[in-house]
Protein backbone atom coordinates (compact mmCIF):
# COMPACT_ATOMS: atom_id res chain seq x y z
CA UNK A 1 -18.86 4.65 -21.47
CA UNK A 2 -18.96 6.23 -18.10
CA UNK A 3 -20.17 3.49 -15.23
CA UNK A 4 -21.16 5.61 -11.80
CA UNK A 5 -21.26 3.34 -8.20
CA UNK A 6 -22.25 4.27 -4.77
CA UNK A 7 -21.42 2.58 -1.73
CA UNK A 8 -22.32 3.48 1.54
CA UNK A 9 -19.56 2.60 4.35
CA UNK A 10 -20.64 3.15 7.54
CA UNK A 11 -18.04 4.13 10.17
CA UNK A 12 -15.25 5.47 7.77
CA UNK A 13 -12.33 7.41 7.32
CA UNK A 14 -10.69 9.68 4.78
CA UNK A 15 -7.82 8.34 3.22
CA UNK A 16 -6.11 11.31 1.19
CA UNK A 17 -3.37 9.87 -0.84
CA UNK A 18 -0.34 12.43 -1.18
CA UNK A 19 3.46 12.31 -1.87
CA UNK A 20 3.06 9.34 -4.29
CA UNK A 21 6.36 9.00 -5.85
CA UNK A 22 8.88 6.39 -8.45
CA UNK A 23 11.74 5.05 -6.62
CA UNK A 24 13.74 3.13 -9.41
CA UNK A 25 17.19 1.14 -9.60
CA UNK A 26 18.28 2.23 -13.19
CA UNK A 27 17.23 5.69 -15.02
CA UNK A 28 14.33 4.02 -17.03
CA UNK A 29 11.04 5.65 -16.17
CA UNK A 30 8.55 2.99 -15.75
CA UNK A 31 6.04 4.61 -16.56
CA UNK A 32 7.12 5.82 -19.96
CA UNK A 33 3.85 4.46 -21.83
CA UNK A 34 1.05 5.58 -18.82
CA UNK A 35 0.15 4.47 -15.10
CA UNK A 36 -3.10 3.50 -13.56
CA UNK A 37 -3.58 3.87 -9.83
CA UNK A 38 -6.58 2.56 -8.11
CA UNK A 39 -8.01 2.30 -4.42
CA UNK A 40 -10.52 -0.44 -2.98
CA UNK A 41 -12.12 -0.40 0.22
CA UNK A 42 -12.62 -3.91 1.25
CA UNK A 43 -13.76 -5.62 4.47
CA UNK A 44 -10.95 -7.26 6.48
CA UNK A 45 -11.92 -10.76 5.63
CA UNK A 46 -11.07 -10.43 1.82
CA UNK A 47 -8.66 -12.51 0.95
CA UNK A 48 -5.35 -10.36 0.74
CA UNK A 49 -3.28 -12.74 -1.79
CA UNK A 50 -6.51 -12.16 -4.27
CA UNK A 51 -5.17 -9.01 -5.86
CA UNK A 52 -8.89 -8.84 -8.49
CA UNK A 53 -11.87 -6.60 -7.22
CA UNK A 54 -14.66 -6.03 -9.04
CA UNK A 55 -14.06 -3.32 -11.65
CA UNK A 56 -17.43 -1.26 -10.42
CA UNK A 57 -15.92 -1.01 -6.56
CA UNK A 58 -12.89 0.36 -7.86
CA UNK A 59 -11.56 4.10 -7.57
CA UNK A 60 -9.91 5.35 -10.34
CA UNK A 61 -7.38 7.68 -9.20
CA UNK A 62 -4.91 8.36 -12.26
CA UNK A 63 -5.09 6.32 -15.48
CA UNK A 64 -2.71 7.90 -18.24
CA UNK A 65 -4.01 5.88 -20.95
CA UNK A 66 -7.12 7.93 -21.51
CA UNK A 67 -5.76 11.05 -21.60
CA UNK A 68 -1.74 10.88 -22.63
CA UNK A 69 -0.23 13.59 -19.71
CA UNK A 70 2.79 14.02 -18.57
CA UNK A 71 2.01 11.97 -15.45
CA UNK A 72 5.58 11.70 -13.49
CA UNK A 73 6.59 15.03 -12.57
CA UNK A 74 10.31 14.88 -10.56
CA UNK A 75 9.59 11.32 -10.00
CA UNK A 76 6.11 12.51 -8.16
CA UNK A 77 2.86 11.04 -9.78
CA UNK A 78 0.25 13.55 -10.49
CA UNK A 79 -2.66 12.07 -9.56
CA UNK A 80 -6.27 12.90 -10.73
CA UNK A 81 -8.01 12.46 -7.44
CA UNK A 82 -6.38 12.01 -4.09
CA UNK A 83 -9.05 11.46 -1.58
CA UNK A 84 -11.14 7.97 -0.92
CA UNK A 85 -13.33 6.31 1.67
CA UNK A 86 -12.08 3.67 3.55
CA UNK A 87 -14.63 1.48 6.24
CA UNK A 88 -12.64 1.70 9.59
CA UNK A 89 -13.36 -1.59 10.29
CA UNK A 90 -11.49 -2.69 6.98
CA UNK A 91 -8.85 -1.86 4.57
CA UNK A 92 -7.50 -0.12 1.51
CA UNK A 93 -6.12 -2.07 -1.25
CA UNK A 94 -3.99 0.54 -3.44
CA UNK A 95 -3.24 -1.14 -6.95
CA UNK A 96 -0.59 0.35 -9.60
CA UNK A 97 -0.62 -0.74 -12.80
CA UNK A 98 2.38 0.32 -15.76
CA UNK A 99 1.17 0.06 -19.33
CA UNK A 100 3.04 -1.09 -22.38
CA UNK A 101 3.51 1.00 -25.77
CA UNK A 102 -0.03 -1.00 -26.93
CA UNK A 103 -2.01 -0.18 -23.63
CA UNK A 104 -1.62 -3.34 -21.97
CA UNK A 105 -0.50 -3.97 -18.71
CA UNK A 106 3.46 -4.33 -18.22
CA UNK A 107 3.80 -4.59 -14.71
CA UNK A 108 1.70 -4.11 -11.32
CA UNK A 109 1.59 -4.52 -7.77
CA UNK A 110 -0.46 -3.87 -4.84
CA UNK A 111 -0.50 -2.80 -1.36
CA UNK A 112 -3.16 -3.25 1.24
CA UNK A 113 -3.00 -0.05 3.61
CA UNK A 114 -5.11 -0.84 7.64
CA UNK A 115 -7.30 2.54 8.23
CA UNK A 116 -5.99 4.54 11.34
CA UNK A 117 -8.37 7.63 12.86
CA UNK A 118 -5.65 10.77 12.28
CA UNK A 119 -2.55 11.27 11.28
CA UNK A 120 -0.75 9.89 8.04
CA UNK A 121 1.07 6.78 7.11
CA UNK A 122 3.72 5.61 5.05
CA UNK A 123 3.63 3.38 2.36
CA UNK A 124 5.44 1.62 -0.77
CA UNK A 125 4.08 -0.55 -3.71
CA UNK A 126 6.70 -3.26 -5.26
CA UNK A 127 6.70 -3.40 -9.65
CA UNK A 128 9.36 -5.32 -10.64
CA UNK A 129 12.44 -3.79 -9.69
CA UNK A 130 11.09 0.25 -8.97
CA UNK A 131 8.59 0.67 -6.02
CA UNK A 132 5.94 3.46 -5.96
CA UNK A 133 6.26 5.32 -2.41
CA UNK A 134 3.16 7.15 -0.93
CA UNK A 135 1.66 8.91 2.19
CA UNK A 136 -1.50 8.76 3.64
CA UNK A 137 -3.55 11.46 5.75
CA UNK A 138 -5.97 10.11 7.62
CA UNK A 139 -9.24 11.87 8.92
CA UNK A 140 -12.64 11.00 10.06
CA UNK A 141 -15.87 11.75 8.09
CA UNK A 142 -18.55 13.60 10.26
CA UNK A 143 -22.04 12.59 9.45
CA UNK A 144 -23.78 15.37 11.39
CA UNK A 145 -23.13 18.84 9.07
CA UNK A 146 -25.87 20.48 11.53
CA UNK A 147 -22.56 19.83 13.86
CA UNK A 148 -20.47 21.49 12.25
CA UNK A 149 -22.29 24.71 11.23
CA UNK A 150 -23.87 25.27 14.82
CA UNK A 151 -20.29 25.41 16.00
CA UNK A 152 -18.14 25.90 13.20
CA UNK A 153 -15.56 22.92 13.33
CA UNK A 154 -15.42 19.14 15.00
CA UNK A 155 -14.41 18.66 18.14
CA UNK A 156 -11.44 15.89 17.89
CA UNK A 157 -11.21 15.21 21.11
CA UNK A 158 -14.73 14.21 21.17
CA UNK A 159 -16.14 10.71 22.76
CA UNK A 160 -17.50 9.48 18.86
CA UNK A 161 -16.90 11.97 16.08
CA UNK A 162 -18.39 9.93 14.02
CA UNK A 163 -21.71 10.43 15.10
CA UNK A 164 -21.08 13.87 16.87
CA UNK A 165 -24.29 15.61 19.30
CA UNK A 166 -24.08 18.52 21.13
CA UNK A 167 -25.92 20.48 24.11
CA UNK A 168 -27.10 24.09 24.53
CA UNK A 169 -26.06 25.25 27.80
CA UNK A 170 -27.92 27.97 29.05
CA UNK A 171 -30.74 30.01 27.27
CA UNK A 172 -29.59 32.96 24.69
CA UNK A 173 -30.92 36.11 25.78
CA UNK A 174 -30.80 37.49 22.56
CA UNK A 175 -30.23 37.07 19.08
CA UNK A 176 -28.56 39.77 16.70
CA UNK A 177 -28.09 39.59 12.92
CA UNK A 178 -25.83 41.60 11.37
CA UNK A 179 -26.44 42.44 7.72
C-alpha cells in the first residue's frame, strides 16, 4: 500500500538533513535489527511533550524494515531522502525509531528542531543510552522560478526571497540568439 499527501506550507524553508550519525556508550549497534527516521512539520502551538503525529503528515526518511540494507555505515545513517519542508513560522519534529528482531519498536526518541533562514544547525536525538547526532542546512524555497531563470540565481541579500520581483532597467536594444 503506497498512501501519497500534499501539504502546502506557505512561507517555508528547506531543511536538508545531513551528517546523521550513532553515538553509543558500549559497542552494540542499536540498530542491529533496522531504523526508521521521520520528519514532521508542525505549527508552533503543537504540543511538544505529544511525541504522535498523524501517520499521513509524516516524512519517511529511512525505514530499514522494508527493505533489509546495511543502514549504519561508520556509525553514519544512510538515509533514503534528506531534504523536507519546514513552515518558518513552525517547527520540525525529527523522530527515530530502533526496531526489534520481530519488527517492533525497541526504542525511540524525538527532537523538535526551530527553522532558521540559512545556514545549518546542530542537533542530537536521545534512545536509551546512544544518541543519534545530525546537521541541518537550512535554505529558503523561492516561489517565483520566472526569478530565477530571468537572472539565473536568487538574490540572498534580497528584502523577501520568498516572494522575490524584479525590475528591467533600461530598454534592450537588441536581442541575439545564438544557436
Amino acid at each position: 500500500t503506497i498512501e501519497l499527501s500534499a501539504q502546502q506550507l506557505k512561507r517555508s524553508v528547506q531543511a536538508t538533513i545531513f551528517g546523521a550519525h550513532v553515538v553509543v556508550v558500549d559497542k552494540s549497534n542499536p540498530f542491529e535489527h533496522g531504523v526508521r527516521v521521520v520528519c514532521s512539520s508542525l505549527s508552533q502551538q503543537h504540543d511538544t511533550e505529544d511525541a504522535d503525529e498523524s501517520p499521513s503528515m509524516e516524512l519517511v526518511l529511512l525505514d530499514s524494515k522494508v527493505a533489509r540494507k546495511r543502514v549504519v555505515a561508520r556509525g553514519y545513517l544512510n538515509l533514503s531522502r534528506q531534504v523536507v519542508s519546514v513552515k518558518l513560522s513552525g517547527k520540525l519534529k525529527v523522530l527515530i525509531q530502533a526496531y526489534t528482531p520481530s519488527g517492533g519498536i525497541a526504542t525511540q526518541g524525538h527532537v523538535f528542531v526551530m527553522p532558521k533562514t540559512c545556514n545549518t544547525s546542530e542537533h542530537a536525538c536521545d534512545l536509551d543510552g546512544f544518541k543519534v547526532e545530525f546537521t541541518v542546512a537550512w535554505s529558503y524555497l523561492v516561489e517565483d522560478e520566472e526569478h530565477i531563470l530571468m537572472n539565473g540565481r536568487v538574490d540572498p541579500f534580497a528584502s523577501c526571497p520568498l516572494h522575490p520581483s524584479f525590475a528591467l532597467e533600461g530598454k534592450p536594444s537588441s536581442v541575439s540568439l545564438l544557436m
